[in-house]
Protein backbone atom coordinates (compact mmCIF):
# COMPACT_ATOMS: atom_id res chain seq x y z
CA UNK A 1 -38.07 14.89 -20.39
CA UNK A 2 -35.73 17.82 -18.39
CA UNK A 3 -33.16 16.18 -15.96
CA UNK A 4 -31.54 18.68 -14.46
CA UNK A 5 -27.65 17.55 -13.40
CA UNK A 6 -24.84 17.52 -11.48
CA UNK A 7 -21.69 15.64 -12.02
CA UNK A 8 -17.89 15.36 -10.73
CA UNK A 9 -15.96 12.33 -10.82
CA UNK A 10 -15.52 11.23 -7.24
CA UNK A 11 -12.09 8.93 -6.72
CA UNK A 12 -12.64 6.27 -3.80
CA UNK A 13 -9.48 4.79 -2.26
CA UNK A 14 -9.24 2.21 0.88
CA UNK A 15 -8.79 -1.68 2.03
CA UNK A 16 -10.12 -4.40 3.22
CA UNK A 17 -11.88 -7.59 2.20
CA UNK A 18 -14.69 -8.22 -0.04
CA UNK A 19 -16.66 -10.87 1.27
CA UNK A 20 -18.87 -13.06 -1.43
CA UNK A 21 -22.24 -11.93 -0.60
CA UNK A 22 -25.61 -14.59 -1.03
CA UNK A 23 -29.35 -13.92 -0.92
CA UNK A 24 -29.93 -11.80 1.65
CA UNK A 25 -32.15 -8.51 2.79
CA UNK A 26 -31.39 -5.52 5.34
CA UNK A 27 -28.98 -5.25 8.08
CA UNK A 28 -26.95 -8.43 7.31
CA UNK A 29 -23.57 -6.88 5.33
CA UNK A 30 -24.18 -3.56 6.81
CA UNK A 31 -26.64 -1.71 9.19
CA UNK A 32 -29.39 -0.63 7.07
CA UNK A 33 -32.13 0.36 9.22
CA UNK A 34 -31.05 -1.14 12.69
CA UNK A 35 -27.95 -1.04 14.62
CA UNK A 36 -25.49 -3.99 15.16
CA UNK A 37 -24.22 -2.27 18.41
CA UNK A 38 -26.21 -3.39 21.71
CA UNK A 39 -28.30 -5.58 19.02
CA UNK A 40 -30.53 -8.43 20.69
CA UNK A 41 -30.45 -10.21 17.36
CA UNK A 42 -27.82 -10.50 15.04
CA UNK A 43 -28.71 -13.74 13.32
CA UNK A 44 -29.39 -12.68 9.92
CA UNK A 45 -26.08 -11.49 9.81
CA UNK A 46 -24.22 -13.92 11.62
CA UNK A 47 -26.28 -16.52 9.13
CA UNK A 48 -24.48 -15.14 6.05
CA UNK A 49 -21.23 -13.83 7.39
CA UNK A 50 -20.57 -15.27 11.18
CA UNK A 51 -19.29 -12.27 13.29
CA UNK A 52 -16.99 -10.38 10.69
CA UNK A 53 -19.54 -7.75 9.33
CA UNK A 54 -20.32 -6.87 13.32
CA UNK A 55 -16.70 -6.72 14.23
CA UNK A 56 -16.26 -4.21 11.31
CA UNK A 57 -19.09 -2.08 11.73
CA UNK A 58 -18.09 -1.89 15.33
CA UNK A 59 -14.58 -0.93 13.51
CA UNK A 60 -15.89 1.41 11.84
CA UNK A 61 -17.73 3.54 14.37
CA UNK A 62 -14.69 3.60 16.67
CA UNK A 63 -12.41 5.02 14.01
CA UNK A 64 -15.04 8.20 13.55
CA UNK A 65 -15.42 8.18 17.38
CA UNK A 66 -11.66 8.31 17.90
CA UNK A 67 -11.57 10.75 15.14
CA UNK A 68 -14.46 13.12 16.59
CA UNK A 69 -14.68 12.23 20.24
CA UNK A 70 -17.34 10.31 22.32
CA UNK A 71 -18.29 6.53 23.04
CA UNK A 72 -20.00 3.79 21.56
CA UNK A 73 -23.13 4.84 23.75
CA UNK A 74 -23.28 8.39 23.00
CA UNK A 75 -21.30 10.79 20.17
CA UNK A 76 -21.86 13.08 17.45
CA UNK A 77 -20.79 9.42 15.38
CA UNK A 78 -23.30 7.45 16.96
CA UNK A 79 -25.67 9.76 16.98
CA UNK A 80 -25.40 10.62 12.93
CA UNK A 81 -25.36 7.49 12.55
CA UNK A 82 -28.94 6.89 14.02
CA UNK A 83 -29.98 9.61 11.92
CA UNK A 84 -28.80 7.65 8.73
CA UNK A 85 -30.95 4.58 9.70
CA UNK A 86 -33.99 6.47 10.36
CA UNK A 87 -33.68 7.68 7.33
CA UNK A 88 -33.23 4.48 5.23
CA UNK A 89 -36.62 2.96 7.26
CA UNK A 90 -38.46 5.93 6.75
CA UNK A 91 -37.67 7.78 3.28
CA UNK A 92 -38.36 4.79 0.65
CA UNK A 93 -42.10 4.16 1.52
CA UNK A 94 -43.26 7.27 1.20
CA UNK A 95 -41.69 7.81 -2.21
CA UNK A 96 -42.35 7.08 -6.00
CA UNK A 97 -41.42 4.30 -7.34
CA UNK A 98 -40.96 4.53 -11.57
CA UNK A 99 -39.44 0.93 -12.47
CA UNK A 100 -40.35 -2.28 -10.50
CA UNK A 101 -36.74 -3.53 -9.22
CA UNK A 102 -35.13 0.00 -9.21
CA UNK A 103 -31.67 0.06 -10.66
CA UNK A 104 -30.44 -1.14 -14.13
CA UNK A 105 -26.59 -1.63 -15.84
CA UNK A 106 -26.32 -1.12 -19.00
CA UNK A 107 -23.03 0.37 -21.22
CA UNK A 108 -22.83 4.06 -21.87
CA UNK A 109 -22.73 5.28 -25.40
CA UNK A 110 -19.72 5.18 -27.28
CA UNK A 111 -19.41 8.79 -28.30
CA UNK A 112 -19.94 9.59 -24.63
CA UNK A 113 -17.21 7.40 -23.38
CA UNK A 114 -14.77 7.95 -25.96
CA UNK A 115 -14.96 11.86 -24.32
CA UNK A 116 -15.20 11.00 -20.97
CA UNK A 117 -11.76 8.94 -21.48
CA UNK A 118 -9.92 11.16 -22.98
CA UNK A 119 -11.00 13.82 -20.42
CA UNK A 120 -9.62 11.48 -17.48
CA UNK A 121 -6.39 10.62 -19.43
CA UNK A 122 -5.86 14.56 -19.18
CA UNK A 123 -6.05 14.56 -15.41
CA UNK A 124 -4.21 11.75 -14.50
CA UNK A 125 -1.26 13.30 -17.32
CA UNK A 126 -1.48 16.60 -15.82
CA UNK A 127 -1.31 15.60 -11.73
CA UNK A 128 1.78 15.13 -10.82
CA UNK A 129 1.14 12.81 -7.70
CA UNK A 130 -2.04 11.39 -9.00
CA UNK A 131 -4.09 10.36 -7.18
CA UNK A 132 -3.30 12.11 -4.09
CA UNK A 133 -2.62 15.52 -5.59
CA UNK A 134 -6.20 15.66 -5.84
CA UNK A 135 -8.62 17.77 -4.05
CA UNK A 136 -10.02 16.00 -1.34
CA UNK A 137 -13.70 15.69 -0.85
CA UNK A 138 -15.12 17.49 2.56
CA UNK A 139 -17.35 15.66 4.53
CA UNK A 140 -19.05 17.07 7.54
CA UNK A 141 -17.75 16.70 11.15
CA UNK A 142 -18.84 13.23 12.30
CA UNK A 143 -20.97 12.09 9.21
CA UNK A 144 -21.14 8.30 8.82
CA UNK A 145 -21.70 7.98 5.28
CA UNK A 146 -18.51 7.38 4.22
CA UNK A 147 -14.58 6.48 6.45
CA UNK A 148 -13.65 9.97 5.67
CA UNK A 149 -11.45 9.73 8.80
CA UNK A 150 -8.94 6.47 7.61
CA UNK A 151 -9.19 7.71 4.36
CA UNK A 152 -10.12 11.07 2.03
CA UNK A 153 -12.14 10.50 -0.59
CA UNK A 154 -11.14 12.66 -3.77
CA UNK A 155 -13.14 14.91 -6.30
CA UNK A 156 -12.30 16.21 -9.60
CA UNK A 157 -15.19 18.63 -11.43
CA UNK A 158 -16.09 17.99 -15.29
CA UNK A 159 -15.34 21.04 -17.19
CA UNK A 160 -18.25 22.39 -19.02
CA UNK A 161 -17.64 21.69 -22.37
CA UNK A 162 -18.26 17.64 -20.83
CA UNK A 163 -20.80 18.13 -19.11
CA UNK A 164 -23.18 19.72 -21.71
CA UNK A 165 -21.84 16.70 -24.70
CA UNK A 166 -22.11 13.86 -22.53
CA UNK A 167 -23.88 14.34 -19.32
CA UNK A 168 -26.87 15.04 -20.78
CA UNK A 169 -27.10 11.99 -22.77
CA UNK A 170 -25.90 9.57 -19.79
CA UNK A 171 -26.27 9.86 -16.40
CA UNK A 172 -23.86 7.75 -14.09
CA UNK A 173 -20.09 6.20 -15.32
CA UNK A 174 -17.49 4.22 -14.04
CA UNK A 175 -14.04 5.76 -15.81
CA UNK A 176 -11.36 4.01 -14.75
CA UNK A 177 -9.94 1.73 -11.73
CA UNK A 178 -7.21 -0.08 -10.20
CA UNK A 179 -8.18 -2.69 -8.40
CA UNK A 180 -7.28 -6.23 -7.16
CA UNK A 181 -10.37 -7.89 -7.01
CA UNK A 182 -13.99 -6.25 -8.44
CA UNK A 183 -15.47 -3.87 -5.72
CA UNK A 184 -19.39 -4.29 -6.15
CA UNK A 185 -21.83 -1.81 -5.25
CA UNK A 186 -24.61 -2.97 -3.03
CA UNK A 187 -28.38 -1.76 -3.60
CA UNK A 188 -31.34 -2.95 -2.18
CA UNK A 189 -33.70 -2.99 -4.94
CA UNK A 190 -37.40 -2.60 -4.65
CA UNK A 191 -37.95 -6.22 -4.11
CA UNK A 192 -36.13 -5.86 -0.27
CA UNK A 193 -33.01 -8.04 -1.44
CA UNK A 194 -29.43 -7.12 -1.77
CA UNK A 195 -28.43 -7.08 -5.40
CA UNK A 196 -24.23 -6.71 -5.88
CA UNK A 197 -23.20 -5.29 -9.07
CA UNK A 198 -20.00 -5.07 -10.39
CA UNK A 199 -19.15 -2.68 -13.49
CA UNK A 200 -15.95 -2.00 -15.37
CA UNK A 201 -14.77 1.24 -17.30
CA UNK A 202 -17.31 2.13 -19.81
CA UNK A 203 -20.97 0.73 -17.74
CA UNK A 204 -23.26 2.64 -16.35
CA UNK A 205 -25.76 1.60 -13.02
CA UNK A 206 -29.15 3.80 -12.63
CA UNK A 207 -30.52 3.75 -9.81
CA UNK A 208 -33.37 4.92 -7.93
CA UNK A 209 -31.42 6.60 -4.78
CA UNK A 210 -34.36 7.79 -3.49
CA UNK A 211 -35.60 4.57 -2.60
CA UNK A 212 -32.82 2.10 -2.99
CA UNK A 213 -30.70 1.99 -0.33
CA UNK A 214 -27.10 1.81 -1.57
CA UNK A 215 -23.43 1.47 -0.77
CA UNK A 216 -20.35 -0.58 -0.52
CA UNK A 217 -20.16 -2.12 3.04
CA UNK A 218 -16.90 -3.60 1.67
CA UNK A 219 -14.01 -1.30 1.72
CA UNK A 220 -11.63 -1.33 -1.79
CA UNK A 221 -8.95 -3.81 -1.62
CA UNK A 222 -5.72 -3.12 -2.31
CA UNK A 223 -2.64 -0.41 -1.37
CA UNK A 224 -2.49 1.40 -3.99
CA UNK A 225 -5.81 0.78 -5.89
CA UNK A 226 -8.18 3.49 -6.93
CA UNK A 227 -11.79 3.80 -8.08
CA UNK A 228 -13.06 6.55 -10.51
CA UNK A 229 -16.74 7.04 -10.73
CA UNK A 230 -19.00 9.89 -12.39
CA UNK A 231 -21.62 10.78 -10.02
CA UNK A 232 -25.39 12.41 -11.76
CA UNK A 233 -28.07 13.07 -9.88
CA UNK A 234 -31.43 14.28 -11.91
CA UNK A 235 -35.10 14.38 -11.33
CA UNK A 236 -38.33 13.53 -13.90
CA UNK A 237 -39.06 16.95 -14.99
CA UNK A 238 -43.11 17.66 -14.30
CA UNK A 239 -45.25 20.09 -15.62
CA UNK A 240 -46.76 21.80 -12.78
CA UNK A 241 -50.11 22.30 -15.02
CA UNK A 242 -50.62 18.95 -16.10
CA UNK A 243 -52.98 16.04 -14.14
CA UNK A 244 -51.04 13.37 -16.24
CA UNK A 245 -47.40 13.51 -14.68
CA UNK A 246 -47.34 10.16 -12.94
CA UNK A 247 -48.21 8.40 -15.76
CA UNK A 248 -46.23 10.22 -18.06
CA UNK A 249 -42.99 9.89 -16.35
CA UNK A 250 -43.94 6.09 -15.59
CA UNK A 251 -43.73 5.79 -19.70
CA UNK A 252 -40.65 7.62 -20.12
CA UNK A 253 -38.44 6.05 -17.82
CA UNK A 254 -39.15 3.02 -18.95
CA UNK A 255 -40.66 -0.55 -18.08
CA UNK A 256 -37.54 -2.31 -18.64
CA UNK A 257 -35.55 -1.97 -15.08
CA UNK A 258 -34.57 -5.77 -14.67
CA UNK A 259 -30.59 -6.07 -14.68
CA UNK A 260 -28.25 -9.05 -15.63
CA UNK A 261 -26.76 -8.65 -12.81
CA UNK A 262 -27.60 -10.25 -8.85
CA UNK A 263 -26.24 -8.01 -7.86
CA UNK A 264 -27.04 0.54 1.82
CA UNK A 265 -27.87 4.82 2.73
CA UNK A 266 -30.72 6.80 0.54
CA UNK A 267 -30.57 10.32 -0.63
CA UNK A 268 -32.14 12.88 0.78
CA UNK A 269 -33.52 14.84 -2.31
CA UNK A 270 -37.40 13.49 -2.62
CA UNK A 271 -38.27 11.63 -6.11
CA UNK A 272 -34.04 12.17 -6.48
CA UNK A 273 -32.27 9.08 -8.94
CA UNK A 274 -28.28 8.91 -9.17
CA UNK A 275 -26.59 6.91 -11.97
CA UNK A 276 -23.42 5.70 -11.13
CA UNK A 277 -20.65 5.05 -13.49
């Protein structure tokens, strides 16, 4: 199988809470497909976590709204952020599914590791004011997908001698972090319930981005913490000649795609899957 790649380590600072999360579906840590503001019914939401997850997504909004201009009834905000639900009803059913829960951790290699390591020690020994000397990521005016405006998110590119070793052999890593409590990310696997996983230096998730919803409704805790993740997105390679590709891929992937683990928004590349390390 051909996955084609693309990778960058992505460094995610901000605070707040993490709130223990139970058994639970859609729309109860975090919008998923319908809003909280002007809801008639918040009480799967309130079941789990009273009023707090409202009250923060309600946060939330006003600080892009403030930040681009607008209201809570109608902005370029609101009004992306619409978009974003739409998309997480609409895009998973009509995609293809390859494992039956959707996502998997697992450890990555240690020969891919050991160079991924060294390659972030050489950053963070070379920037000066790390992390903030970084460049920051750009996010387009108004987009909801991640608090851009409290807080940058920042990139650093591979250099090509790591992507070709390593990238090709593992898809998504988490590098490095500093952190005062575990910051898990959220996925709503193909079985419609939230899943939390929580991975340290050195795991991997997969996951099928496509059609599991994913995020972190629960901001990073901590003033000066920091969370370093490898980002690769690929795609099943198919051979435009052959009747066979669904089945093929089906076997390559893999049937084993339960996690150990119990562990929100979907991409918008069809039949796309992001690993996340």
């Amino acid at each position: 199988m051909n996955y084609p790649y693309t990778a960058s380590i992505i460094l995610l600072l901000s605070s707040i809470n993490i709130v223990a999360a139970q058994q639970f579906g859609v729309d109860v840590s975090f919008p998923i497909h319908y809003n909280f503001i002007g809801a008639d019914d918040l009480a799967k939401t309130n079941a789990v976590f009273g009023d707090e997850r409202v009250e923060t997504y309600k946060k939330y909004m006003q600080g892009c709204i403030n930040r681009y201009g607008g209201d809570d009834t109608e902005s370029e905000c609101m009004w992306n952020d619409e978009e974003r639900l739409r998309l997480n009803l609409n895009q998973p059913q009509a995609q293809t599914n390859y494992t039956d829960i959707g996502f998997k951790k697992t450890k990555l290699s240690d020969e891919t590791w050991s160079l991924l390591n060294a390659f972030w020690a050489d950053v963070k020994a070379k920037e000066e004011n790390f992390p903030d000397s970084l460049k920051g990521e750009e996010w387009p005016a108004a987009n909801t997908y991640v608090n851009h405006w409290e807080r940058d998110t920042q990139i650093h590119p591979l250099d090509n001698s790591l992507r070709k070793v390593s990238l090709s052999k593992d898809p998504d890593r988490h590098v490095d972090q500093e952190v005062a409590e575990p910051w898990p990310l959220e996925v709503i696997g193909h079985d419609g319930l939230a899943h939390n996983i929580t991975i340290n230096p050195g795991e991997v998730v997969l996951y099928e981005s496509h059609s599991v919803i994913h995020g972190r409704p629960y901001a990073l805790r901590g003033k000066n913490s920091y969370f370093a993740n490898v980002f690769v997105h690929f795609k099943p390679y198919f051979d435009e000649d052959s009747d066979d590709n669904d089945e093929t891929v089906r076997e390559d992937v893999g049937s084993d795609s339960s996690s150990d683990d119990d562990s929100w928004s979907s991409d918008d590349d069809d039949d796309d899957t992001r690993d996340e390390l």
